[in-house]
Protein backbone atom coordinates (compact mmCIF):
# COMPACT_ATOMS: atom_id res chain seq x y z
CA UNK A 1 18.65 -16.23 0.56
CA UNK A 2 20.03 -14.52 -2.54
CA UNK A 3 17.09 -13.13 -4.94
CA UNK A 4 17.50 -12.06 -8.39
CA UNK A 5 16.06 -8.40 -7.52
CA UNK A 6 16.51 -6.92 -4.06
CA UNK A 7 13.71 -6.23 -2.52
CA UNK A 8 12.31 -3.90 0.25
CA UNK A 9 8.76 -2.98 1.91
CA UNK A 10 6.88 0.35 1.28
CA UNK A 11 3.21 0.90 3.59
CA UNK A 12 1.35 3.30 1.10
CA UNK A 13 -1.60 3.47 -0.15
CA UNK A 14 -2.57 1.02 -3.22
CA UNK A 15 -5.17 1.18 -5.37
CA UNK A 16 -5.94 -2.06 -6.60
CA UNK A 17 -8.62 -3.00 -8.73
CA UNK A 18 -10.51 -5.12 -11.35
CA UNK A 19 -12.21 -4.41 -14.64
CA UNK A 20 -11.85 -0.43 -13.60
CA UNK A 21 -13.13 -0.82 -10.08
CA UNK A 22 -10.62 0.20 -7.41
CA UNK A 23 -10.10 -0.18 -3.93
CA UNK A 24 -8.18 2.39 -1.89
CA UNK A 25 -6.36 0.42 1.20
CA UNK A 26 -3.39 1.63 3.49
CA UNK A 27 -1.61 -1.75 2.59
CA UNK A 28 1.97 -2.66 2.67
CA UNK A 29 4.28 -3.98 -0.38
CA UNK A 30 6.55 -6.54 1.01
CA UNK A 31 9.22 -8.05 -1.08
CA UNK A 32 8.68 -4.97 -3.33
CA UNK A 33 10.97 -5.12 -6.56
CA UNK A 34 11.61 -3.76 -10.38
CA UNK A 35 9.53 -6.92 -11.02
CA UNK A 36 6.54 -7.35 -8.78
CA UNK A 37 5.74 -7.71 -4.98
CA UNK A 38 3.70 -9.63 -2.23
CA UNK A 39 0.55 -7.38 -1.24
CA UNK A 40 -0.05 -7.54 2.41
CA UNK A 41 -4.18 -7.14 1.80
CA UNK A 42 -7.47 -8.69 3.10
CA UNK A 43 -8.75 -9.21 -0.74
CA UNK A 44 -8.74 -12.11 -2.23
CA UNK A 45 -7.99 -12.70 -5.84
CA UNK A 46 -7.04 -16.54 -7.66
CA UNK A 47 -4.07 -16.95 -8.70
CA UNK A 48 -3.35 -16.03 -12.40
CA UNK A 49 -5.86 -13.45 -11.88
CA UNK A 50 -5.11 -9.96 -13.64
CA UNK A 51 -5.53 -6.96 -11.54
CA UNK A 52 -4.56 -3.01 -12.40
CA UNK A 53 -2.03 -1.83 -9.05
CA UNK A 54 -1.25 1.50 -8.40
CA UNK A 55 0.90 3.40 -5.53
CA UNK A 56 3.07 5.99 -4.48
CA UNK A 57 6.96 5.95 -3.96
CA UNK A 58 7.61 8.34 -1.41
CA UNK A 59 10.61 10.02 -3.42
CA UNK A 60 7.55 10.54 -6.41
CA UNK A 61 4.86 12.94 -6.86
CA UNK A 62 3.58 10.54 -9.48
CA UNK A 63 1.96 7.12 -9.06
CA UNK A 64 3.35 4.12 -10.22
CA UNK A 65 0.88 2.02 -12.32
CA UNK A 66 0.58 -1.25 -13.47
CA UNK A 67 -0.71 -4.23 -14.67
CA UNK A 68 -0.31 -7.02 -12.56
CA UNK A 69 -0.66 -10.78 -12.72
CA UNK A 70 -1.37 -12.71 -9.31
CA UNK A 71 1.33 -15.18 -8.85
CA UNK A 72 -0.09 -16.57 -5.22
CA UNK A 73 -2.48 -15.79 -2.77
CA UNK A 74 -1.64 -16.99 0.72
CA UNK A 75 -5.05 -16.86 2.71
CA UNK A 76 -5.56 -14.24 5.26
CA UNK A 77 -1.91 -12.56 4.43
CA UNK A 78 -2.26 -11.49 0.70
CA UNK A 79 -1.09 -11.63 -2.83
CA UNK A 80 2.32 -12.22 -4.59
CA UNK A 81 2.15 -10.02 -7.96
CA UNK A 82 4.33 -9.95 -10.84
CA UNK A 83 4.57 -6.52 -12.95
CA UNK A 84 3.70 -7.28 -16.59
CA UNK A 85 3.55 -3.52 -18.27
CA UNK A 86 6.02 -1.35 -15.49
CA UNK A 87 7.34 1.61 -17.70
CA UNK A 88 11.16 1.85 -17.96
CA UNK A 89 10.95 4.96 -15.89
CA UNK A 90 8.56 3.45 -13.30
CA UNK A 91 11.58 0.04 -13.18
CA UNK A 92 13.94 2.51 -12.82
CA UNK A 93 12.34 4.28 -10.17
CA UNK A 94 11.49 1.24 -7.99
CA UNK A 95 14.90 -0.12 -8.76
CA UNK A 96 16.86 3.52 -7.34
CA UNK A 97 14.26 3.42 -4.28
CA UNK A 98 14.57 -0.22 -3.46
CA UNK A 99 18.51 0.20 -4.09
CA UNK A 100 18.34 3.61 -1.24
CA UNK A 101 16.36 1.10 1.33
CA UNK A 102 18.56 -1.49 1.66
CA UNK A 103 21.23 0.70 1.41
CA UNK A 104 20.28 2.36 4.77
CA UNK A 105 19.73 -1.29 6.48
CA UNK A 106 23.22 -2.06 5.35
């Protein structure tokens, strides 16, 4: 299947939260991209819902933060997000690591 973005998956920690409450969770990012991701998580948010991500790129001392908007939730496997506010450093940062990943599949 071609996709618009190339995407890869990153197990980090993510701190995801709601109205300034955060959960820290071990989680994995599948289908990570410049332009959103599919949480692998427990939690359970509706769809449309508005949630505040944050995580670590391993190549970064910094965390990458963002506001998200749930796209779906797929019970018992997690959330698709889309990344409304990424900064053009933090896009270019995802882009360059996602780009290194598949890369080293390839």
């Amino acid at each position: 299947m071609n996709r618009r973005y190339p995407r890869t998956s990153l197990r980090t920690l993510i701190w995801l939260g709601q109205d300034g409450i955060f959960t820290q969770t071990p989680e994995i990012l599948r289908d990570l991209s410049e332009r959103g991701a599919f949480i692998q998580t427990q939690q359970h948010f509706c769809a449309g819902s508005i949630l505040s991500l944050r995580f670590q790129l391993p190549s970064s001392s910094r965390l990458v933060s963002a506001t998200v908007i749930v796209r779906s939730h797929r019970e018992g496997l997690g959330l698709g997000v889309e990344f409304l506010d990424l900064t053009p450093e933090h896009q270019a940062e995802l882009r360059g690591f996602v780009g290194e990943q598949i890369a080293r599949v390839a």
